[in-house]
N, C-alpha and C. Protein backbone atom coordinates (compact mmCIF):
# COMPACT_ATOMS: atom_id res chain seq x y z
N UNK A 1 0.84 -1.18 0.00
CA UNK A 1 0.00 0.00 0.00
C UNK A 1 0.88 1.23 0.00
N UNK A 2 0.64 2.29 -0.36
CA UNK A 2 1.19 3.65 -0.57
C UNK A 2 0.97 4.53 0.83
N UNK A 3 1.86 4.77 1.15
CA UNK A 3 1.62 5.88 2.13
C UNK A 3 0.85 6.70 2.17
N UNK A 4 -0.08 7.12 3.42
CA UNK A 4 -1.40 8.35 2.99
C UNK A 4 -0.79 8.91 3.75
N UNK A 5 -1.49 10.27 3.70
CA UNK A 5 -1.04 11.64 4.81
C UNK A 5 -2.82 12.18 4.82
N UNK A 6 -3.19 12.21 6.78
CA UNK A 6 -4.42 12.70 7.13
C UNK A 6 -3.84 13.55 7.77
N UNK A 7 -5.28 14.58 7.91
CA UNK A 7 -5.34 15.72 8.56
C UNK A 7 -6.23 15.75 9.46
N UNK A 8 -5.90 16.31 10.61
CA UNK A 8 -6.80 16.79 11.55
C UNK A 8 -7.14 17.88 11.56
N UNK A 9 -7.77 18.15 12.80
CA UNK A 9 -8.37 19.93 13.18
C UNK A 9 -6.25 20.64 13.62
N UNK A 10 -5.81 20.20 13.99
CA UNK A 10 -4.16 20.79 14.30
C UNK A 10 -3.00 20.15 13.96
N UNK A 11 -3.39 18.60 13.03
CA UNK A 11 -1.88 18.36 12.84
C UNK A 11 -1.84 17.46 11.16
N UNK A 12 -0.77 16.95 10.87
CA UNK A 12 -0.60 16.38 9.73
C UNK A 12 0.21 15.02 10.54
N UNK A 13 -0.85 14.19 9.76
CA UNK A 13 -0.21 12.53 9.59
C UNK A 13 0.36 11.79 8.50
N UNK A 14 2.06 11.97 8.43
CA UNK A 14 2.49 11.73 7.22
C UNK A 14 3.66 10.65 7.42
N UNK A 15 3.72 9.39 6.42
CA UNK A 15 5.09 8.94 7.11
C UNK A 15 5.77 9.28 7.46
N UNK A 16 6.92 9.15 7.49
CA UNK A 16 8.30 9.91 7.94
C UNK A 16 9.64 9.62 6.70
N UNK A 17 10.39 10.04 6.77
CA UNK A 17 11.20 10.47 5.23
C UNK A 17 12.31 11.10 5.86
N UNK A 18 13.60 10.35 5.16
CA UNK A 18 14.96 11.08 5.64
C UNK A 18 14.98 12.61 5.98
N UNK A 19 14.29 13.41 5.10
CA UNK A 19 14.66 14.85 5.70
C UNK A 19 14.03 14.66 7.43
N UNK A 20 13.56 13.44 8.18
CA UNK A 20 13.18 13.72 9.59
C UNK A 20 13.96 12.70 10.33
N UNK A 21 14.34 12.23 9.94
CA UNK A 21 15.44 11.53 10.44
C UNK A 21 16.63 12.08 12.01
N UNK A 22 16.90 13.36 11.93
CA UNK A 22 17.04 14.28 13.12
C UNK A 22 16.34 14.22 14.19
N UNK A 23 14.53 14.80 13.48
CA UNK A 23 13.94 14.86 14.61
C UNK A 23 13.49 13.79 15.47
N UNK A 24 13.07 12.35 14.35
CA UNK A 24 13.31 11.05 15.67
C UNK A 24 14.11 11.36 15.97
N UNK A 25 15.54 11.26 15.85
CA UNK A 25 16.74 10.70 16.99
C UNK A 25 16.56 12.00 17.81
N UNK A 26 16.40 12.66 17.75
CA UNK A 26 16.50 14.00 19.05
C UNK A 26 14.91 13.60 19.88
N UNK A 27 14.23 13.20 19.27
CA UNK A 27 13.02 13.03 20.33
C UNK A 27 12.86 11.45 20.94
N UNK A 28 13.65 10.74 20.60
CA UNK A 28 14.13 9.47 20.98
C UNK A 28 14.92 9.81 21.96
N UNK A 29 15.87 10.25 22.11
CA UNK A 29 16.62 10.78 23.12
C UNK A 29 15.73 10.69 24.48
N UNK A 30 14.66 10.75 24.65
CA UNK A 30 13.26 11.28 26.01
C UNK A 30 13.89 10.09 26.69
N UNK A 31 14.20 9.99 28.20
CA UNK A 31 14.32 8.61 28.80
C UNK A 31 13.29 7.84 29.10
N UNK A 32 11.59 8.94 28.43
CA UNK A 32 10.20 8.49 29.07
C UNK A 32 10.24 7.40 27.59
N UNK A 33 10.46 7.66 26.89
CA UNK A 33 9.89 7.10 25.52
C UNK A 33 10.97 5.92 25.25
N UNK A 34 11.91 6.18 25.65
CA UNK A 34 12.84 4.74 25.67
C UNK A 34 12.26 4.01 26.88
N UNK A 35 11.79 4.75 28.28
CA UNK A 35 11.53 3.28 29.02
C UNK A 35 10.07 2.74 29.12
N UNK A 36 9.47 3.70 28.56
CA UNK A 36 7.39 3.01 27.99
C UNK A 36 7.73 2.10 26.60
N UNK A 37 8.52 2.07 25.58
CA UNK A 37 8.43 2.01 24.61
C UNK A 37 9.23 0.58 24.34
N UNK A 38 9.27 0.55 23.08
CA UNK A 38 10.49 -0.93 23.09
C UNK A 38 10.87 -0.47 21.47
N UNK A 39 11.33 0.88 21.27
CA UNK A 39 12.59 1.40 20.75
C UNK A 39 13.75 0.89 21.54
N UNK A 40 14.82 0.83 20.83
CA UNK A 40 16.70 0.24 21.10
C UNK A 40 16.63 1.33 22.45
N UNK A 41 17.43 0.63 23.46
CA UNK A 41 17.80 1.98 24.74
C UNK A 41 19.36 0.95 24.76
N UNK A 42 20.12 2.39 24.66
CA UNK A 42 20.06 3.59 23.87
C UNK A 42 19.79 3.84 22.35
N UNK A 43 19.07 4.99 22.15
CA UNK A 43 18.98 5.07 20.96
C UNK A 43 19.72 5.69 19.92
N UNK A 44 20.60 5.11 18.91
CA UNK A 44 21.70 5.61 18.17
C UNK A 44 20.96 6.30 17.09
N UNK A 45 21.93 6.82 16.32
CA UNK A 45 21.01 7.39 15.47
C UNK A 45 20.66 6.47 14.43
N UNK A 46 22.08 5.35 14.09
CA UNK A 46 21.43 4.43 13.38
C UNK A 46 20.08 3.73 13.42
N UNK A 47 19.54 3.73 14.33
CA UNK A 47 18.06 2.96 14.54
C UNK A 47 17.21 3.94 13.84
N UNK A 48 17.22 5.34 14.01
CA UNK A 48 16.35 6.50 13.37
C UNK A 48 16.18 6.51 11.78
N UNK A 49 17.74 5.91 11.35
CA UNK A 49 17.90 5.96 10.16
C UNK A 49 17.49 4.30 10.10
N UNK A 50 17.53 3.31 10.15
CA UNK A 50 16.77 2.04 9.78
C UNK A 50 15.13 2.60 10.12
N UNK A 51 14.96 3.12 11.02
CA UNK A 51 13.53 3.44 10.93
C UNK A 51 12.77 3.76 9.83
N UNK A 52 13.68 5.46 9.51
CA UNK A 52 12.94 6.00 8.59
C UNK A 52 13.04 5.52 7.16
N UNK A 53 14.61 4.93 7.02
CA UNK A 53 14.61 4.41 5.71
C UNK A 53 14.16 2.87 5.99
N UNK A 54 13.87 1.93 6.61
CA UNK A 54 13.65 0.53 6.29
C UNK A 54 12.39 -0.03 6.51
N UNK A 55 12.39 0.18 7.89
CA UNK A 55 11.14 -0.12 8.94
C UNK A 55 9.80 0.25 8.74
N UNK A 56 9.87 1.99 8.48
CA UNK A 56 8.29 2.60 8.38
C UNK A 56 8.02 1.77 6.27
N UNK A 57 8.70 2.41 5.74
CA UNK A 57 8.53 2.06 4.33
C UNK A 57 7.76 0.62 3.97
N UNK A 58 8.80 -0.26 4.83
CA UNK A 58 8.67 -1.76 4.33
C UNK A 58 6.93 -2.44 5.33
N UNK A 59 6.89 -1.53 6.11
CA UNK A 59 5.70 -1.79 6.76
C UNK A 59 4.34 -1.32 5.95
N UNK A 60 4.18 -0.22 5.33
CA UNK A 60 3.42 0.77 4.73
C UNK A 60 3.28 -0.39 3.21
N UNK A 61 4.44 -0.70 2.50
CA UNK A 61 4.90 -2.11 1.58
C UNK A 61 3.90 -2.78 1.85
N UNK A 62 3.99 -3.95 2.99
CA UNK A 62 3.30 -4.87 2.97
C UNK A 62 2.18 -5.22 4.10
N UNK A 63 1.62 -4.23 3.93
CA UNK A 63 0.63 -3.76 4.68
C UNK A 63 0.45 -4.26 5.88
N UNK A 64 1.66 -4.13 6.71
CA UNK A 64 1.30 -4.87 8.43
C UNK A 64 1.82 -3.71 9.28
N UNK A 65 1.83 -2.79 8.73
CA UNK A 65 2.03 -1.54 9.85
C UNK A 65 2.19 -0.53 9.23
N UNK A 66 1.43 0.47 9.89
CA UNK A 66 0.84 2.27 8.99
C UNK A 66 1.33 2.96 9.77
N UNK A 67 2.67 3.23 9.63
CA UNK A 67 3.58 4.01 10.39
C UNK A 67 3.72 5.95 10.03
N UNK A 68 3.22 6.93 11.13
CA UNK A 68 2.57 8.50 11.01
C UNK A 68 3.18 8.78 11.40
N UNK A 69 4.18 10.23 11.12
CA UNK A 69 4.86 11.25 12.33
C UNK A 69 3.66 11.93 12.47
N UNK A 70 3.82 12.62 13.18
CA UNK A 70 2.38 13.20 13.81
C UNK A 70 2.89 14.67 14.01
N UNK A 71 2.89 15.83 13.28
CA UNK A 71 3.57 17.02 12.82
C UNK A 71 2.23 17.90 13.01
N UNK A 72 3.16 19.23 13.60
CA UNK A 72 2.48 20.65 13.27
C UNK A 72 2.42 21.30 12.13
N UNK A 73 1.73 21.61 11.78
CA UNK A 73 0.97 22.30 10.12
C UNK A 73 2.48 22.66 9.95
N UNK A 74 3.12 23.14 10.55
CA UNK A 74 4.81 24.23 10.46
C UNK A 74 5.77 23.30 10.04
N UNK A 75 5.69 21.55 10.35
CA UNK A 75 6.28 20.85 10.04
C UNK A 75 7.24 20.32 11.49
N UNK A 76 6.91 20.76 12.59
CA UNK A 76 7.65 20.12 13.90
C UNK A 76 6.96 19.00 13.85
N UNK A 77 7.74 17.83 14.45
CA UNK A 77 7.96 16.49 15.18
C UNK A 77 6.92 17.00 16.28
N UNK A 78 5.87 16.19 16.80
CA UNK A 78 5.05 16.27 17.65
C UNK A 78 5.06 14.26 18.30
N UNK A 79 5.07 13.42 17.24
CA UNK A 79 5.20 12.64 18.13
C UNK A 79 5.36 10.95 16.73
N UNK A 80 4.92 10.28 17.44
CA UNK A 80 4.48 8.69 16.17
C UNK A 80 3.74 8.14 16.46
N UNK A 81 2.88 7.80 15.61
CA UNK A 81 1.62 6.95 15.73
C UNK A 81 1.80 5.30 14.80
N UNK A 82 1.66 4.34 15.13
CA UNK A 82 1.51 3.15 14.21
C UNK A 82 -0.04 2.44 14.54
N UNK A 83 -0.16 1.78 13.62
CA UNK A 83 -1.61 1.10 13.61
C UNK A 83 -1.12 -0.44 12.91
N UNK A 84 -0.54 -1.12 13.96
CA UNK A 84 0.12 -2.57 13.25
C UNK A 84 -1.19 -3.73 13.25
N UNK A 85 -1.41 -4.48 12.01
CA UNK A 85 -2.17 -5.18 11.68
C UNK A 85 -1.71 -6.32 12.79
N UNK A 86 -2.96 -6.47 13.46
CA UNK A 86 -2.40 -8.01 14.47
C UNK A 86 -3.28 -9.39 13.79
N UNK A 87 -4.44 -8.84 13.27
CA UNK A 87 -5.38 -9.99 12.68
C UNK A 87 -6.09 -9.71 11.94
N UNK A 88 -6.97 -10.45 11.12
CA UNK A 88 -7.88 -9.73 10.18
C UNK A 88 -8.73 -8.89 10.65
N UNK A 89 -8.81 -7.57 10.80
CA UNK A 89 -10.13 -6.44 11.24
C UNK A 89 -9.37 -5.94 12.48
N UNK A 90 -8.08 -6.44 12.93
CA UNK A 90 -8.06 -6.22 14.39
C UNK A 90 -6.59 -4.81 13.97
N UNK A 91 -5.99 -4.21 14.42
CA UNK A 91 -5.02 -2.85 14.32
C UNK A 91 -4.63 -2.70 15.83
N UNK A 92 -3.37 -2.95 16.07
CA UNK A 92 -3.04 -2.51 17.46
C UNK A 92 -2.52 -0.95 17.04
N UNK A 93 -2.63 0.04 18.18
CA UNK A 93 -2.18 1.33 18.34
C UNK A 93 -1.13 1.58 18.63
N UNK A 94 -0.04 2.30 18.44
CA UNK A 94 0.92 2.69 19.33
C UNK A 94 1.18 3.76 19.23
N UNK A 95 1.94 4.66 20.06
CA UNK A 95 2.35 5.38 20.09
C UNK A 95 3.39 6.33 21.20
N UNK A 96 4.01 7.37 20.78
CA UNK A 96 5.01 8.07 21.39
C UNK A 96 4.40 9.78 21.27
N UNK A 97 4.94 10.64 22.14
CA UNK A 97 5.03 12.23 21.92
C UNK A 97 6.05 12.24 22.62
N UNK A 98 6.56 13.68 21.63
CA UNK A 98 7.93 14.26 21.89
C UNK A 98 7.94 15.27 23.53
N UNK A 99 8.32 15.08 24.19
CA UNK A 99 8.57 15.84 25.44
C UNK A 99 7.92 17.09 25.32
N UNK A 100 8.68 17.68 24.69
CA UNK A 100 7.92 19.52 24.43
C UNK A 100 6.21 19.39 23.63
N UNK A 101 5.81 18.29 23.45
CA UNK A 101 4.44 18.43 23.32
C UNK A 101 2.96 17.84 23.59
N UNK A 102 4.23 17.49 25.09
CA UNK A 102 2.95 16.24 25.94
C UNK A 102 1.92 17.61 26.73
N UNK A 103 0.85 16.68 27.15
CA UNK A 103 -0.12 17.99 27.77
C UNK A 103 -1.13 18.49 26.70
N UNK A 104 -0.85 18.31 25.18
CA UNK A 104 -1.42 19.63 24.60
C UNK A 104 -2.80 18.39 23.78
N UNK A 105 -3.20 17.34 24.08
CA UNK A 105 -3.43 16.38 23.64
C UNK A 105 -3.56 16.08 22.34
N UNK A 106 -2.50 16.33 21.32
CA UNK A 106 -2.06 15.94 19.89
C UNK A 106 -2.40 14.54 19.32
N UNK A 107 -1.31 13.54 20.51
CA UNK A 107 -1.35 12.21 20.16
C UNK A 107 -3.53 11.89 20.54
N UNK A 108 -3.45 12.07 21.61
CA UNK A 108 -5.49 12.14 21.43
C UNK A 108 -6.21 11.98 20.16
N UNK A 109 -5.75 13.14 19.17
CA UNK A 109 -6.63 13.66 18.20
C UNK A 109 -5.56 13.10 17.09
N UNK A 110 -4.84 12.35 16.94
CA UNK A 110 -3.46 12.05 16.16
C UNK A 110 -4.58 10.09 16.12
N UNK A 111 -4.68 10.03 17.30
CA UNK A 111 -5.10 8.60 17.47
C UNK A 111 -6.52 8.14 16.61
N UNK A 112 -7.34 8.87 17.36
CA UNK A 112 -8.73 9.24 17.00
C UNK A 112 -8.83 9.43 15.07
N UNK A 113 -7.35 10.27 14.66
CA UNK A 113 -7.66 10.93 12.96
C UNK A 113 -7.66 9.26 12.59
N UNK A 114 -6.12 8.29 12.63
CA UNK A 114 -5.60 7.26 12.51
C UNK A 114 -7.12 6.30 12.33
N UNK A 115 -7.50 6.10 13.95
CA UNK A 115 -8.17 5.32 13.49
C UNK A 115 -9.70 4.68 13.40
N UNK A 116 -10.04 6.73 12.86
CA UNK A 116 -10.88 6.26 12.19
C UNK A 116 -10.40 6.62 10.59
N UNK A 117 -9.35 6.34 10.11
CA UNK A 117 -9.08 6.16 8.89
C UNK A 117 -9.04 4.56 9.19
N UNK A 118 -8.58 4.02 9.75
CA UNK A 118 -8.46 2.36 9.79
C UNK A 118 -10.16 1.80 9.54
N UNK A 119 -10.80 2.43 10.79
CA UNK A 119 -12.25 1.90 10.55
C UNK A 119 -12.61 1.93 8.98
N UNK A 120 -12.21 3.37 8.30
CA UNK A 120 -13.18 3.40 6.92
C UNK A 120 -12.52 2.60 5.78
N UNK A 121 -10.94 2.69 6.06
CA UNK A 121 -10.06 2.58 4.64
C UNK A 121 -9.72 0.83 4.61
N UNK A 122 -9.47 0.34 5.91
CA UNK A 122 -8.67 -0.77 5.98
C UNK A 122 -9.75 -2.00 6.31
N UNK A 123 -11.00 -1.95 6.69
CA UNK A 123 -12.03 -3.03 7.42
C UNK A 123 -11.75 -3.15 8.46
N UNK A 124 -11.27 -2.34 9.34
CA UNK A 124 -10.60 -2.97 11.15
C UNK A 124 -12.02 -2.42 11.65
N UNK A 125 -11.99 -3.56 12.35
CA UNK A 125 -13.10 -3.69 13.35
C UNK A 125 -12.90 -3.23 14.69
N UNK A 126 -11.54 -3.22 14.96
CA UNK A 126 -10.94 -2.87 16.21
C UNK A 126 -10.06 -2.55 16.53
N UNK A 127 -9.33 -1.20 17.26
CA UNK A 127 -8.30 -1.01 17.51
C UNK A 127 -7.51 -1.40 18.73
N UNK A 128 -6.88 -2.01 18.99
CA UNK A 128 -6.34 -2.04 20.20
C UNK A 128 -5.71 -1.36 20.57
N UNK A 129 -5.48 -1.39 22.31
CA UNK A 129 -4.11 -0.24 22.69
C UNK A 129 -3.54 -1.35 23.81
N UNK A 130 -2.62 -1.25 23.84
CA UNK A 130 -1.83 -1.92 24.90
C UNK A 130 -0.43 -1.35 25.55
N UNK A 131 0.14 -1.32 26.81
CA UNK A 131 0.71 -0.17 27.59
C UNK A 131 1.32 -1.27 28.79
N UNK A 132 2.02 -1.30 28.75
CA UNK A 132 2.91 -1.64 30.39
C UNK A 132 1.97 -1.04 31.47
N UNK A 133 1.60 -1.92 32.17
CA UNK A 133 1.16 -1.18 34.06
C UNK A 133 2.31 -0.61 33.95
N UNK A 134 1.64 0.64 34.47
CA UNK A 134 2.06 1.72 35.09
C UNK A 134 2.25 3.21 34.03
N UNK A 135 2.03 2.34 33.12
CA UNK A 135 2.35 3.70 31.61
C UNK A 135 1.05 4.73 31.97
N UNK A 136 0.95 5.80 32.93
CA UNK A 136 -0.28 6.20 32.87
C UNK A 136 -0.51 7.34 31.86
N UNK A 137 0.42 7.79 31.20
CA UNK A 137 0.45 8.96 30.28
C UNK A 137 -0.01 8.21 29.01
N UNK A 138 -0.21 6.97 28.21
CA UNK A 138 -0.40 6.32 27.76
C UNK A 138 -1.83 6.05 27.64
N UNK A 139 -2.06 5.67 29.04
CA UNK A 139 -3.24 4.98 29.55
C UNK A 139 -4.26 6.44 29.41
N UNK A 140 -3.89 7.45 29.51
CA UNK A 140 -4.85 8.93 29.63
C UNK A 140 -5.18 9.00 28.24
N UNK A 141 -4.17 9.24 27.25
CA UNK A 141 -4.33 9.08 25.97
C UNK A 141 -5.27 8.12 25.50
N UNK A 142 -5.35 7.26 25.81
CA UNK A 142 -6.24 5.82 25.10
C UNK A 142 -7.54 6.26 25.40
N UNK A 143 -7.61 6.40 26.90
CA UNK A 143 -9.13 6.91 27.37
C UNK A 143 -9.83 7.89 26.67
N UNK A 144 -8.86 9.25 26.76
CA UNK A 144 -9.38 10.33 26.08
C UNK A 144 -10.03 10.33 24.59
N UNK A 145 -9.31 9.33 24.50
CA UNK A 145 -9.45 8.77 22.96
C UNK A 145 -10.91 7.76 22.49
N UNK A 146 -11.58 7.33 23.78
CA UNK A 146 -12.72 6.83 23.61
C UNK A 146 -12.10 5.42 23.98
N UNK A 147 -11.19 4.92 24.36
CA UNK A 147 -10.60 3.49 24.22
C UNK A 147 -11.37 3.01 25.95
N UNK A 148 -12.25 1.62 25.65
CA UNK A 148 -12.24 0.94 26.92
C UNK A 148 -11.30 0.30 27.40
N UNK A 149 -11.08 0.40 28.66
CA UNK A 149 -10.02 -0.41 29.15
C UNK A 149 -10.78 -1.94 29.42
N UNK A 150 -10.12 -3.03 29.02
CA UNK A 150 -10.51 -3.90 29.27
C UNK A 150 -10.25 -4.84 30.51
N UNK A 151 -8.96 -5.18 30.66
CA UNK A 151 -8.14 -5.48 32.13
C UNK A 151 -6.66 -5.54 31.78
N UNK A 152 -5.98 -6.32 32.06
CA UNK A 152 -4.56 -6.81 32.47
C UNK A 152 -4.17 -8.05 31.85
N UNK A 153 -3.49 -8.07 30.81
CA UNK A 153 -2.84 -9.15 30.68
C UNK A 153 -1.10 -9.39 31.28
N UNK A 154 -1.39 -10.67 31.79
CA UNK A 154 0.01 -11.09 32.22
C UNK A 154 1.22 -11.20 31.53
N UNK A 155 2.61 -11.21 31.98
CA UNK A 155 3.21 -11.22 30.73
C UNK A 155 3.04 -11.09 29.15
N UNK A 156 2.20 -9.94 29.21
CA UNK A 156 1.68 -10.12 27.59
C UNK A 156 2.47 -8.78 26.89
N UNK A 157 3.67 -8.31 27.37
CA UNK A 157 4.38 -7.12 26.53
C UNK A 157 6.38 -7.66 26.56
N UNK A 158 6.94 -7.99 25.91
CA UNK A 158 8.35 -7.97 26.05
C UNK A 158 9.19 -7.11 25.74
N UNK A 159 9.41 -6.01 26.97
CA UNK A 159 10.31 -4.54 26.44
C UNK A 159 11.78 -4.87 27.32
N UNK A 160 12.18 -4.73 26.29
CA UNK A 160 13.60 -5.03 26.45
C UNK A 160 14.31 -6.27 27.26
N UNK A 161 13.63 -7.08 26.96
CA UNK A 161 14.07 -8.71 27.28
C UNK A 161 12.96 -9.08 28.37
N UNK A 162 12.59 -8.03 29.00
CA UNK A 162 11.54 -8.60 30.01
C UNK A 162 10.31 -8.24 29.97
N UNK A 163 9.83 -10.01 30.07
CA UNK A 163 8.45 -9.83 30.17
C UNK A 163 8.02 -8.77 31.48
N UNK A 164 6.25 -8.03 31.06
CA UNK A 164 5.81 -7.38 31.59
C UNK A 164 4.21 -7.44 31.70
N UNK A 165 3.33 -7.16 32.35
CA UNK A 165 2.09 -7.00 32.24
C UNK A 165 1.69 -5.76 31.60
N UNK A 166 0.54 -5.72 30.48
CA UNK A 166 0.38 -4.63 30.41
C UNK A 166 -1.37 -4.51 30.24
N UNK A 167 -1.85 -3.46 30.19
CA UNK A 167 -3.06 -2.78 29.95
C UNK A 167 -3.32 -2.83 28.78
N UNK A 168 -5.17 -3.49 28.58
CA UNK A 168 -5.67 -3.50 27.09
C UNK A 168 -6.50 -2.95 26.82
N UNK A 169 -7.21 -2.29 26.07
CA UNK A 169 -8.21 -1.46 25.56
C UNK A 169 -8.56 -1.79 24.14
N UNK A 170 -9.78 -1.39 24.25
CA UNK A 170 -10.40 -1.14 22.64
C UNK A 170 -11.02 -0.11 22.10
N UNK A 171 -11.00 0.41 20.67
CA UNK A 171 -12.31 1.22 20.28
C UNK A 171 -12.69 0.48 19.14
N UNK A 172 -13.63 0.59 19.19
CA UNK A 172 -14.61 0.42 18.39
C UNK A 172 -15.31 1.33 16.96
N UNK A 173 -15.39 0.78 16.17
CA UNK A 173 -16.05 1.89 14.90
C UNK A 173 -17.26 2.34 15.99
N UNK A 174 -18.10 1.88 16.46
CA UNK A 174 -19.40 2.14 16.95
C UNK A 174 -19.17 2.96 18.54
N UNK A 175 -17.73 3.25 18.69
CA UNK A 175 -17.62 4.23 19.43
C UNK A 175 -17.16 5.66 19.09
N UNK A 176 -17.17 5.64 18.12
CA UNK A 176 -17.32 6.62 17.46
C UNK A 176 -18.19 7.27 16.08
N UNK A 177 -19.04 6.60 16.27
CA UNK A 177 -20.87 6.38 15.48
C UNK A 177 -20.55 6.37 14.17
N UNK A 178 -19.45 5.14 13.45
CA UNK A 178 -18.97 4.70 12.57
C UNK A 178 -19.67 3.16 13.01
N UNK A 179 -19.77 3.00 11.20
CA UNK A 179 -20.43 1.19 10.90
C UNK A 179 -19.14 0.77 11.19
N UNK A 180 -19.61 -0.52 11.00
CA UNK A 180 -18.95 -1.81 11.06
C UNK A 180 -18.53 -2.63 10.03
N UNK A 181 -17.34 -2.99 9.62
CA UNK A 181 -17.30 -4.13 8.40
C UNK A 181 -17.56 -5.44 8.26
N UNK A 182 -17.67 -5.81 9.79
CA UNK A 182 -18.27 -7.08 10.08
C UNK A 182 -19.31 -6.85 11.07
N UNK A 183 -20.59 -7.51 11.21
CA UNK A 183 -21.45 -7.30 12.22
C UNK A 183 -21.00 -7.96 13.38
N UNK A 184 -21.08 -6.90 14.55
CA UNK A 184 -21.27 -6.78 15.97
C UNK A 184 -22.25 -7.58 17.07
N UNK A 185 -21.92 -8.36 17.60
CA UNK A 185 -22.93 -8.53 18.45
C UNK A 185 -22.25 -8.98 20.07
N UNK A 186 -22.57 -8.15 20.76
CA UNK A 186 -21.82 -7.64 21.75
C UNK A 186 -22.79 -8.83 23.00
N UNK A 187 -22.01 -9.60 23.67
CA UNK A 187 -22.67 -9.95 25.17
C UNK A 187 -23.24 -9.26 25.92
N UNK A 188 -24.72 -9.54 25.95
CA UNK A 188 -25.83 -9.19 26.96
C UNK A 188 -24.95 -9.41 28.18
N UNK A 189 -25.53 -8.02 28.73
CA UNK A 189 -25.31 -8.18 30.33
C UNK A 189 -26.13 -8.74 31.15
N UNK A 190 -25.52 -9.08 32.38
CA UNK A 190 -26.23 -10.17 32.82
C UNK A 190 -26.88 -9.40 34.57
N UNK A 191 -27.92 -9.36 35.08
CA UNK A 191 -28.08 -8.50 35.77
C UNK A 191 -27.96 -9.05 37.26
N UNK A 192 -26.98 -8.62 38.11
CA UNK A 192 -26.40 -9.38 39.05
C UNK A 192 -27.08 -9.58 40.24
């Protein structure tokens, strides 16, 4: 598939391309985003440059990961968004913001543009988010974002050799009053 570039109400979602190659490695540098994340710690610049030239490209290629810098209209680094295919209909989330633009909720509305382009363009039925306990800057983002938290899986994240538990969530097309590509039918609650 070809790389797209969306827009929001404040930012541009566009791959990433050697002329940015700088601004990962300078916003990689964050010690928050090397220790939530499972980017290389430390991060050389070589990894920035396999990123931008190998990694995002060859993913976007063969359609198992839709890799976004997440930029101000001006063209600053604000943060990265991916939407990696885990199953048919299913898109896990990820993401990072750059230090100087946490707070302003970018990645929020960065998440939200993403995926509801996934809902319309790709058939995903579901996005996931998943986060290490304890990632709560992460965990705010997902919420804000409409994402249910679902519970805790055990050892279900391996950042940097060690297993970890982390936090799962979903959205839904129908949480955000988008159809469905496959029909829904959600478990009756049961009244206790």
């Amino acid at each position: 598939m070809d790389p797209v570039t969306l827009t929001t109400d404040r930012l541009l979602l566009r791959t990433v391309e050697a002329r940015d190659t700088d601004a990962v490695y300078a916003a990689a540098q964050d010690p928050d985003i090397q220790r939530w994340t499972t980017i290389p710690s430390p991060y050389l610049r070589e990894h920035a440059e396999g990123f931008v030239r190998q990694l995002v490209p060859d993913g976007w290629a063969d359609a198992s990961t839709f890799t976004f810098g997440v930029f101000l209209p001006a063209g600053e680094l604000v943060g990265m968004l991916s939407l990696t295919m885990r199953s048919p209909g299913v898109a896990e989330v990820g993401f990072w913001t750059a230090a100087e633009h946490r707070g302003n909720g970018y990645i929020t509305e960065a998440t939200l543009g993403a995926s509801r382009w996934a809902f319309a363009r790709l058939s995903v039925d579901r996005v996931e988010w998943r986060a290490e306990v304890g990632n709560a800057a992460s965990r705010a983002v997902a919420e804000r974002a409409g994402f249910t938290v679902e519970g805790v899986l055990r050892s279900a994240v391996s950042n940097k050799g060690v297993r970890r538990d982390c936090w799962v969530g979903s959205l839904l097309p129908s949480d955000l009053g988008l159809p469905s590509a496959a029909p829904y039918l959600p478990t009756p609650s049961r009244a206790s």
